[in-house]
Every structure is written in structure tokens, then in C-alpha cells.
C-alpha atoms as a PDB file:
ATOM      1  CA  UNK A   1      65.510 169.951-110.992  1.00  0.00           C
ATOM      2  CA  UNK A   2      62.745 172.344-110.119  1.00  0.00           C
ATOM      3  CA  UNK A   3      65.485 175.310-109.142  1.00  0.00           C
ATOM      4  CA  UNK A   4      68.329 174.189-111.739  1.00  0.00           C
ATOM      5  CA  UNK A   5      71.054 176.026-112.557  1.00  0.00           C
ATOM      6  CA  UNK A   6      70.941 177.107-116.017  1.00  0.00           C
ATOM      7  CA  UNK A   7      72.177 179.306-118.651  1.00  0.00           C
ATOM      8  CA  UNK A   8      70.492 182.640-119.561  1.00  0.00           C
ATOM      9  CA  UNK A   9      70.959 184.380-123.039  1.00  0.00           C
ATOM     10  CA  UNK A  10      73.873 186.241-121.697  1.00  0.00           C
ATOM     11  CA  UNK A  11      75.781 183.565-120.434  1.00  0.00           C
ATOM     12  CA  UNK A  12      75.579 184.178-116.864  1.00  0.00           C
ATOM     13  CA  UNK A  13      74.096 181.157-114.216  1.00  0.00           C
ATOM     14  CA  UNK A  14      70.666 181.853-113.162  1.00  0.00           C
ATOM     15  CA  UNK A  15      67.822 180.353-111.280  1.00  0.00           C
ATOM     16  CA  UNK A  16      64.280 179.411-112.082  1.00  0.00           C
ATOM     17  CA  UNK A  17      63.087 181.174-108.903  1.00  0.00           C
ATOM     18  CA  UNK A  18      64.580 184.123-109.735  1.00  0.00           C
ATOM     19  CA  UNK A  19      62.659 183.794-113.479  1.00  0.00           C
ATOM     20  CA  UNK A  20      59.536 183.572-111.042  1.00  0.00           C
ATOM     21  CA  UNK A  21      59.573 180.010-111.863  1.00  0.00           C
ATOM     22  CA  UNK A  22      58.626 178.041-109.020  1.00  0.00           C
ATOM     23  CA  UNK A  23      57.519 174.039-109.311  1.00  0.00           C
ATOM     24  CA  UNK A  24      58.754 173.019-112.680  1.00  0.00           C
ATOM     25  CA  UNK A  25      58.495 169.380-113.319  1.00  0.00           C
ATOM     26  CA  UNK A  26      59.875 167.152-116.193  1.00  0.00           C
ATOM     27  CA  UNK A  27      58.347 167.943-120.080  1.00  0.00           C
ATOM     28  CA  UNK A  28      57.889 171.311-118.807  1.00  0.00           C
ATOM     29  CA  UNK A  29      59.116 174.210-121.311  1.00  0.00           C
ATOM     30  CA  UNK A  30      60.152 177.757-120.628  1.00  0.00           C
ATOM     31  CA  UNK A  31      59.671 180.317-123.516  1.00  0.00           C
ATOM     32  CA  UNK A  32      59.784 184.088-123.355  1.00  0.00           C
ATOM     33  CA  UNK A  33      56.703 186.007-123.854  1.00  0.00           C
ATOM     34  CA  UNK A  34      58.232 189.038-124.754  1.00  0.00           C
ATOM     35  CA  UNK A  35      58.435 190.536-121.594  1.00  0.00           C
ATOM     36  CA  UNK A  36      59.427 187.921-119.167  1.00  0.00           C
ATOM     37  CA  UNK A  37      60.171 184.516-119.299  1.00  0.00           C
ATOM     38  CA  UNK A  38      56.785 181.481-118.571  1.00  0.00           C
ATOM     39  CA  UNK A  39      56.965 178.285-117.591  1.00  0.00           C
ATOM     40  CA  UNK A  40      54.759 176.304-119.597  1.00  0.00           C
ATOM     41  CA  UNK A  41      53.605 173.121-118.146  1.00  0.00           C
ATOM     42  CA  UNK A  42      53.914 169.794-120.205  1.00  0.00           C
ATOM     43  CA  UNK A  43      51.347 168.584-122.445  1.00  0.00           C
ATOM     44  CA  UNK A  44      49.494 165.226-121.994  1.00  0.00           C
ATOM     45  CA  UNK A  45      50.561 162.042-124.146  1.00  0.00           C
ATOM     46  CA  UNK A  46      49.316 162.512-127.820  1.00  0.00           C
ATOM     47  CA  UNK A  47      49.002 166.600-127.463  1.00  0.00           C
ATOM     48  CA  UNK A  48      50.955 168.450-129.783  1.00  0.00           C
ATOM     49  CA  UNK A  49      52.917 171.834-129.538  1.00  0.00           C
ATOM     50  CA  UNK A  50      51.676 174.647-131.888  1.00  0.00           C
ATOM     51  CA  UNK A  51      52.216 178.186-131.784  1.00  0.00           C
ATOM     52  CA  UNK A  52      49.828 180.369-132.200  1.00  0.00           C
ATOM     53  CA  UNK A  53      50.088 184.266-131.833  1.00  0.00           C
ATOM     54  CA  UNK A  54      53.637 184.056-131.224  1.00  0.00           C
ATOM     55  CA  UNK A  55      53.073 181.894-128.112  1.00  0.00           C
ATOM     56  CA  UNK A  56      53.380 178.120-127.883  1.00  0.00           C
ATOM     57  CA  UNK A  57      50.520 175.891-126.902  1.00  0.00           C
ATOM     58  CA  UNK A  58      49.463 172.391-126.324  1.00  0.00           C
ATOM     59  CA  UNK A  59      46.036 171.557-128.784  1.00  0.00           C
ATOM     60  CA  UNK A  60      44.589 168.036-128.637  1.00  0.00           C
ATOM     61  CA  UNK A  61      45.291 165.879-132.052  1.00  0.00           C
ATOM     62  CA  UNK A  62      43.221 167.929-134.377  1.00  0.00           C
ATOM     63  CA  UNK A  63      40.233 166.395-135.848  1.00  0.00           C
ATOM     64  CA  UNK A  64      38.635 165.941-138.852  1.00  0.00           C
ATOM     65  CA  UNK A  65      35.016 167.088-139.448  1.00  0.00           C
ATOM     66  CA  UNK A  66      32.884 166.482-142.609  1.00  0.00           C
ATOM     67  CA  UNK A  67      31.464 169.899-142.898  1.00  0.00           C
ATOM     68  CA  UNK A  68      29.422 168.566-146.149  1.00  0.00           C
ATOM     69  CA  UNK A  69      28.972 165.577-148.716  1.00  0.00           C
ATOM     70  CA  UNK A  70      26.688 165.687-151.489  1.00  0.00           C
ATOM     71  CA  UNK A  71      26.157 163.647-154.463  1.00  0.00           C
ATOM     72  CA  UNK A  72      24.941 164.864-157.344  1.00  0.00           C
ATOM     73  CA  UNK A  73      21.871 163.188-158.266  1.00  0.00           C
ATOM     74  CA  UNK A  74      20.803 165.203-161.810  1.00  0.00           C
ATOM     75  CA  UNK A  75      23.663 166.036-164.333  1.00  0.00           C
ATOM     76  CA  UNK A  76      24.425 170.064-163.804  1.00  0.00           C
ATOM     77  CA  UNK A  77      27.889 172.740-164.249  1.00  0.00           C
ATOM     78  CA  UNK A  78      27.795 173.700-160.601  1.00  0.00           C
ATOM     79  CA  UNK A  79      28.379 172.602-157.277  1.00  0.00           C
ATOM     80  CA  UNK A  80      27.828 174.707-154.891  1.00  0.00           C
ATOM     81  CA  UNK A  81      28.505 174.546-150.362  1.00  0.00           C
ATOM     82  CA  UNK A  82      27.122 177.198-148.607  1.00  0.00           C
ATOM     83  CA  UNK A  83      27.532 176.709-145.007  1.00  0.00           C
ATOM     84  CA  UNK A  84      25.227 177.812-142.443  1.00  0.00           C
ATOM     85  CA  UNK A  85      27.977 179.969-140.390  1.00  0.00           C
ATOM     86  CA  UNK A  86      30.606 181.255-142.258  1.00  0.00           C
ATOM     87  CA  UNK A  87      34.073 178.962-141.908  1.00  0.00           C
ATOM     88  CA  UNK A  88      35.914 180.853-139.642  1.00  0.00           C
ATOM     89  CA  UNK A  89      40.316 180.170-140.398  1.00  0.00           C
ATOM     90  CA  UNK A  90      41.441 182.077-137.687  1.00  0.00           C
ATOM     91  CA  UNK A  91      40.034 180.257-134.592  1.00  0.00           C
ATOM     92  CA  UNK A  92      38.608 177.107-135.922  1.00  0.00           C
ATOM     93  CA  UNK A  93      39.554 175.723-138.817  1.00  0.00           C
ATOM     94  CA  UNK A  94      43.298 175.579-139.336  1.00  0.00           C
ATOM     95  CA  UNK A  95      42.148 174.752-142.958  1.00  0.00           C
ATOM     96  CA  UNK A  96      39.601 173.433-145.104  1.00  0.00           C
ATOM     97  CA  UNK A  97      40.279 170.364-147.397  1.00  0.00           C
ATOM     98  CA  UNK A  98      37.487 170.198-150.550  1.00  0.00           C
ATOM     99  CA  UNK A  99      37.427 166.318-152.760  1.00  0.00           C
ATOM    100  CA  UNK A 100      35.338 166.467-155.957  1.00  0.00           C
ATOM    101  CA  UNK A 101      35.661 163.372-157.939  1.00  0.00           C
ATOM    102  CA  UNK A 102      33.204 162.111-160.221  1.00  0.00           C
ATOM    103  CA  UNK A 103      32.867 162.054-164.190  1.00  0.00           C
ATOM    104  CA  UNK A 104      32.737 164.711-166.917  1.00  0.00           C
ATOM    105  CA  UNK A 105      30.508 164.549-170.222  1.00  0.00           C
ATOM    106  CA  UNK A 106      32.701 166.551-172.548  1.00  0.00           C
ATOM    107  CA  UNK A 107      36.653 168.054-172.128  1.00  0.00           C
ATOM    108  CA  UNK A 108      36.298 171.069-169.568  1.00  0.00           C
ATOM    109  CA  UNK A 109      38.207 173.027-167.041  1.00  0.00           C
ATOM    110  CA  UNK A 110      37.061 172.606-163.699  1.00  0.00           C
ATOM    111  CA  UNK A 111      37.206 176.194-161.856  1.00  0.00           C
ATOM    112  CA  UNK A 112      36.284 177.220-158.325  1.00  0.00           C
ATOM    113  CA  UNK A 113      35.698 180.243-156.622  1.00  0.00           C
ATOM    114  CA  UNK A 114      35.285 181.562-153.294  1.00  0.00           C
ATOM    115  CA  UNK A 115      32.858 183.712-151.457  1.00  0.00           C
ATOM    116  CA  UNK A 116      30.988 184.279-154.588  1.00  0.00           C
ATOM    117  CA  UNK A 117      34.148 186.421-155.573  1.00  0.00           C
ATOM    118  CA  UNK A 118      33.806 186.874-159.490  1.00  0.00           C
ATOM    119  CA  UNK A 119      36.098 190.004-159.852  1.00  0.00           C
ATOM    120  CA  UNK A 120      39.450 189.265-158.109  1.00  0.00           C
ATOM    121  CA  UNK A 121      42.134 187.092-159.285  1.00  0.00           C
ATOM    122  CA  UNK A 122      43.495 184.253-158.259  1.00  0.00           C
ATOM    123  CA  UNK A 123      47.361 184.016-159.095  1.00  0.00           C
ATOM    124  CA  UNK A 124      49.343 180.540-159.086  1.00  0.00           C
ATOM    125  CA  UNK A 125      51.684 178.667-160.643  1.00  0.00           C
ATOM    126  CA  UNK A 126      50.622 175.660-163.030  1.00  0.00           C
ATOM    127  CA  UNK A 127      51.756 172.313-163.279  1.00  0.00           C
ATOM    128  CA  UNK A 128      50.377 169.663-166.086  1.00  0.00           C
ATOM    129  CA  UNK A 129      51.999 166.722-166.734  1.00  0.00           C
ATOM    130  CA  UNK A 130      55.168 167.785-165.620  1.00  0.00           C
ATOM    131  CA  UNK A 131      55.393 170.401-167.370  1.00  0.00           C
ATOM    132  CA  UNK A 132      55.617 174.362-165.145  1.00  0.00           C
ATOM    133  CA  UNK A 133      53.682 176.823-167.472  1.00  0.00           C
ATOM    134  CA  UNK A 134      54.107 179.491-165.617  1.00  0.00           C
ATOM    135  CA  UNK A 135      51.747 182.097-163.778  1.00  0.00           C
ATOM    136  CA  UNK A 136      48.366 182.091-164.268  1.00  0.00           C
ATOM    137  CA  UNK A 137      45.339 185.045-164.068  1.00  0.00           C
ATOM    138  CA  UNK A 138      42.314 183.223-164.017  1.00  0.00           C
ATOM    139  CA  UNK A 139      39.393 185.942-163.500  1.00  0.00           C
ATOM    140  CA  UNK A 140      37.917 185.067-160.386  1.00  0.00           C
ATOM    141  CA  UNK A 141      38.107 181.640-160.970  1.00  0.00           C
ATOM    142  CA  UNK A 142      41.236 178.738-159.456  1.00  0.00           C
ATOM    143  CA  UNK A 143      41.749 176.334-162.226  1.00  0.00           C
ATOM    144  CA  UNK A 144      41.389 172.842-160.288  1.00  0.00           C
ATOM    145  CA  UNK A 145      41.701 171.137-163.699  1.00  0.00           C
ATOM    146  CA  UNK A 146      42.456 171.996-167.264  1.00  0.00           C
ATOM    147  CA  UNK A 147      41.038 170.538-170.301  1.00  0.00           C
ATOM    148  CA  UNK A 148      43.836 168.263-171.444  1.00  0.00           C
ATOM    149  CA  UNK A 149      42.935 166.167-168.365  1.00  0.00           C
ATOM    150  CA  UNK A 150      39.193 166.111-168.589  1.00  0.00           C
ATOM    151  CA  UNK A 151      38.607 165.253-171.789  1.00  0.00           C
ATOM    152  CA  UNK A 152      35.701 162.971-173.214  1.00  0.00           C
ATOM    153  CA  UNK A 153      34.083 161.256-170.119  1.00  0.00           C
ATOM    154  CA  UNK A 154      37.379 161.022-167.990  1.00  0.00           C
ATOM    155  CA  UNK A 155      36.496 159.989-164.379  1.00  0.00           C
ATOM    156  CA  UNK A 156      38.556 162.463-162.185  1.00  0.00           C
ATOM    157  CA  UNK A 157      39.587 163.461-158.755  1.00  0.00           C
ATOM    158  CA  UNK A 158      40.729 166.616-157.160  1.00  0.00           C
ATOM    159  CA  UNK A 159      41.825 167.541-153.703  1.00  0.00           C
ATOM    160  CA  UNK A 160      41.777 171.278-152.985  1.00  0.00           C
ATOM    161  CA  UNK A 161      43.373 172.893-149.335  1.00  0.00           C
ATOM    162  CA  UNK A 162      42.142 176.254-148.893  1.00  0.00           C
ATOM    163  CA  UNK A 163      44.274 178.134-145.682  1.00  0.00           C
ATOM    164  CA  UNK A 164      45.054 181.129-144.654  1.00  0.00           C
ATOM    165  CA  UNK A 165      48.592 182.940-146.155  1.00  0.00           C
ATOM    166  CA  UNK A 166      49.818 184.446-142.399  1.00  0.00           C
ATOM    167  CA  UNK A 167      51.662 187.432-143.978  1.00  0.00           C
ATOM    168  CA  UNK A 168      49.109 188.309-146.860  1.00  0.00           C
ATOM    169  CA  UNK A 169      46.496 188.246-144.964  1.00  0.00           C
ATOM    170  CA  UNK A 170      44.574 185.915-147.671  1.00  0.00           C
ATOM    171  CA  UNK A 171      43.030 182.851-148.714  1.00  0.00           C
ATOM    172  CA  UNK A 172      45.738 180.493-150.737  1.00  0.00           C
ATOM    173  CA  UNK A 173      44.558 177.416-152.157  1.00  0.00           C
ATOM    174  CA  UNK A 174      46.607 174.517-153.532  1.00  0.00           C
ATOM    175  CA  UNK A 175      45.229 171.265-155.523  1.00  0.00           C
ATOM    176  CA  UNK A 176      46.200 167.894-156.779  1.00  0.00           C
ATOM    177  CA  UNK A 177      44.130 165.851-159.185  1.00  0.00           C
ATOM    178  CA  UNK A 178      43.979 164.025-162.340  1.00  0.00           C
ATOM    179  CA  UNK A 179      42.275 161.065-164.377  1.00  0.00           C
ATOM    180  CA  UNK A 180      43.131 158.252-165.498  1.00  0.00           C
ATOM    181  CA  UNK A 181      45.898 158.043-168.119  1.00  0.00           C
ATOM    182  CA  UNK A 182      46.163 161.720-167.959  1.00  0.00           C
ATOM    183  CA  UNK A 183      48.751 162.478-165.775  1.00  0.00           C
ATOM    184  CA  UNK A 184      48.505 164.948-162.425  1.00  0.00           C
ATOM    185  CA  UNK A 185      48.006 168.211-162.367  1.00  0.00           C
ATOM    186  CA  UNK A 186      49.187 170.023-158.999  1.00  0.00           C
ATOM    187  CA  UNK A 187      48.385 174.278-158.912  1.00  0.00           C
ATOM    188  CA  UNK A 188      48.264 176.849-156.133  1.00  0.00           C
ATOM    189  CA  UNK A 189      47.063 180.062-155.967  1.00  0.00           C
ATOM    190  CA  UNK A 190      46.126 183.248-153.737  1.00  0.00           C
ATOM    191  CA  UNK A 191      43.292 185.209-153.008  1.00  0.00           C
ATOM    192  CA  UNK A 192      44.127 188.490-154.078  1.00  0.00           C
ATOM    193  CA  UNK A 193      41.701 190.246-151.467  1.00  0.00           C
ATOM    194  CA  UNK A 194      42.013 189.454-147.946  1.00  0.00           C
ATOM    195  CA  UNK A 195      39.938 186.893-145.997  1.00  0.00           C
ATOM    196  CA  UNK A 196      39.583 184.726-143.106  1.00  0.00           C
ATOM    197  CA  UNK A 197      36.344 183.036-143.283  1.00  0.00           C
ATOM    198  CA  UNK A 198      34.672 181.062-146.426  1.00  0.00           C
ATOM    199  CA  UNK A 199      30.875 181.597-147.116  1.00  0.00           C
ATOM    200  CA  UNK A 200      30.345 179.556-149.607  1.00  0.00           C
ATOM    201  CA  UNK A 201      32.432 176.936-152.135  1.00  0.00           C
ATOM    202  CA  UNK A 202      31.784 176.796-156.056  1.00  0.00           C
ATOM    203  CA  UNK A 203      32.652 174.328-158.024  1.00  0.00           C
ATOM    204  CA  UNK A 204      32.134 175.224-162.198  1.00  0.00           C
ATOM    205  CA  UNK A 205      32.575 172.675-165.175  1.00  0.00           C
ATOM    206  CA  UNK A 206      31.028 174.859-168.003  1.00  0.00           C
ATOM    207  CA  UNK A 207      27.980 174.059-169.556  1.00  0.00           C
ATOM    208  CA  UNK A 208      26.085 171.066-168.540  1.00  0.00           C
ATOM    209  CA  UNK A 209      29.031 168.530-167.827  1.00  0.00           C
ATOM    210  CA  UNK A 210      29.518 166.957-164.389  1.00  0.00           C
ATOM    211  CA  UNK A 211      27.436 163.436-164.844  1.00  0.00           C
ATOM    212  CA  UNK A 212      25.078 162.137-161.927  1.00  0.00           C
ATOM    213  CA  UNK A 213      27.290 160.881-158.941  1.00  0.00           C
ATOM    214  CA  UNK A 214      29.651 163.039-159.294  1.00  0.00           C
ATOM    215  CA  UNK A 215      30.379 163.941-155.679  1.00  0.00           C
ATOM    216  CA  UNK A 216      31.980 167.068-153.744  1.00  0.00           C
ATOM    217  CA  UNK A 217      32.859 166.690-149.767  1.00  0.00           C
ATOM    218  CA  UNK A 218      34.078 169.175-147.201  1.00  0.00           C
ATOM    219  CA  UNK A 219      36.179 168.807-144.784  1.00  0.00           C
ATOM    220  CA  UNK A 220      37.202 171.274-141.788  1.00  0.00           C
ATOM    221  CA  UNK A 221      40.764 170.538-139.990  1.00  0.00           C
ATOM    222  CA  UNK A 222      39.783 172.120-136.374  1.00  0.00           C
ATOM    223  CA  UNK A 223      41.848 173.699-134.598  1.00  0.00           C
END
């Protein structure tokens, strides 16, 4: 099969060889490059197929690192992660997946912000119990949480993916969370000034109101 006979976008027979194709072997996969036509060799059991700038390629299984964990051991309003090298979403992080769960002393919204951004806006579309509310302008700040699920001293959990939007350029982040008996709450929204790296990760709950052990972990998908 390494000098088939096969079909080329106009229809006509052609060879491999005379793609400047020589040796394919079974798994492998042609693509065009934009110029001419590549043979790329097959992968290795358990490698998967991505593309990346507009040219496909065999990663390993991507893994999952734990960038940070920290438990908070004295009742405060903020978390903050500030990582020692800036997360970089282009090259080696395909995103970055934040948990906070813990317990709240009084009804709050739970907020976070990026890159110590306090001027832009993040834009998204709200979702609480069911219900679509429409967009949202949030100064700065991406509601995680509203108030009519954290109320009183609701344990809650949140899961936050922060990736890059390809065509804006920017930062979108999307969550799912709630407590118990209060329903879910999913949201998204988008960095309204572009990025592709994260310096640092807040986490607000006005006032004085996440309790001791509340918890907030990182997590970096690599590329």
C-alpha cells in the first residue's frame, strides 16, 4: 500500500510518490499543509490527534498538574494564587481548571478576577436554578456564585475553566457550582481585553465570609 492508487481532489488517479510520499505504512495520515501535501506518520497507542496551528499532531494523553492547593486556615474575603511564572495558554496549558469549595458565614456572591484586572468587564450569560437571566456586566469581577445560593452558612462548590477564546483573542471562563438544596448555577463569560497567560487568580466573598477550611486548588491541563 505504500504507492496506492488514490484519488486526488480533482478526481484524477495519482500516486504517493508523485505527492513525494515515499514509505507510508498503515495509521499513517496525509494532510495538506497548504502548499503541498505531508505524510504524517502514525501515532503510538494511547496518543491522540490535535491540531494545532492549522496542522495536525500527535500529543501524549495530556496530564493533569496541581499547580496549587491551599486551605484556608484563618477566616478571610480573599483567596488569592499567584504563580511564580505566569500560566502560559498558548504552549502549555490548554486550560486551567480552578475548585473552591468550602463554607460561607453570611449570603454573598462569590466573584473572581484575573490578572488583578479591576477595570474590564467580564460579559456572560447567567443561569440560576434554571432560570437564563440574561447578560451580565459585572465590573471586573466573574460572578462564580450569586447570593441566592450562598446564603447563611451554605457549604458550596464551584468549578471554574479558564481557556483561551481562539478568535477573540481572550480569556473565557465558564463555571458550575452550587450548595446544598440550592440548586446549580452554571455562567460563562469573556475577558474583554486580550490575554494568553494568567498571573495571578482572585477569589472575593465580600467582607469577612469564607470560614476556615475553605479550600481553593489549581489545576493546569498541559498541553
Amino acid at each position: 500500500m505504500a504507492n496506492a492508487s488514490y484519488p486526488s481532489i480533482l478526481g484524477a488517479s495519482i500516486q504517493l510518490d508523485e505527492l513525494g510520499i515515499v514509505g507510508a505504512a498503515e495509521g499513517d495520515i496525509i494532510y495538506f499543509d497548504g502548499a503541498d501535501w505531508v505524510l504524517l506518520p502514525k501515532g503510538t497507542n494511547g496518543q491522540i490527534l490535535e491540531l494545532v496551528a492549522n496542522v495536525p499532531l500527535w500529543t501524549s494523553n495530556r496530564s493533569i498538574v496541581v499547580l496549587n492547593s491551599q486551605k484556608l486556615a484563618a477566616e478571610t474575603n480573599i483567596i488569592t494564587y499567584t504563580p511564580a511564572s505566569a500560566l502560559n495558554l498558548t504552549d502549555t496549558y490548554s486550560e486551567i481548571i480552578v475548585i473552591i469549595k468550602g463554607t460561607v458565614k453570611t449570603s454573598t456572591v462569590v466573584k473572581m478576577s484575573l490578572n488583578g484586572h479591576t477595570t474590564y468587564n467580564m460579559a456572560g450569560m447567567r443561569n440560576t436554578a434554571g432560570t437564563l437571566t440574561g447578560f451580565i456586566s459585572t465590573g471586573g469581577t466573574f460572578d462564580i456564585l450569586n447570593s441566592a445560593i450562598l446564603s447563611g452558612v451554605d457549604n458550596f462548590y464551584a468549578i471554574v475553566r479558564i481557556a483561551l477564546n481562539h478568535d477573540a483573542g481572550a480569556l473565557v471562563l465558564e463555571s458550575f457550582g452550587g450548595a446544598p438544596n440550592k440548586g446549580m448555577r452554571w455562567s460563562s463569560g469573556k475577558d474583554e481585553t486580550a490575554a494568553t497567560t494568567i498571573t495571578s487568580i482572585r477569589v472575593d466573598g465580600d467582607v469577612v465570609n469564607f470560614k476556615v477550611g475553605t479550600e481553593m486548588i489549581t489545576m493546569g491541563i498541559k498541553r
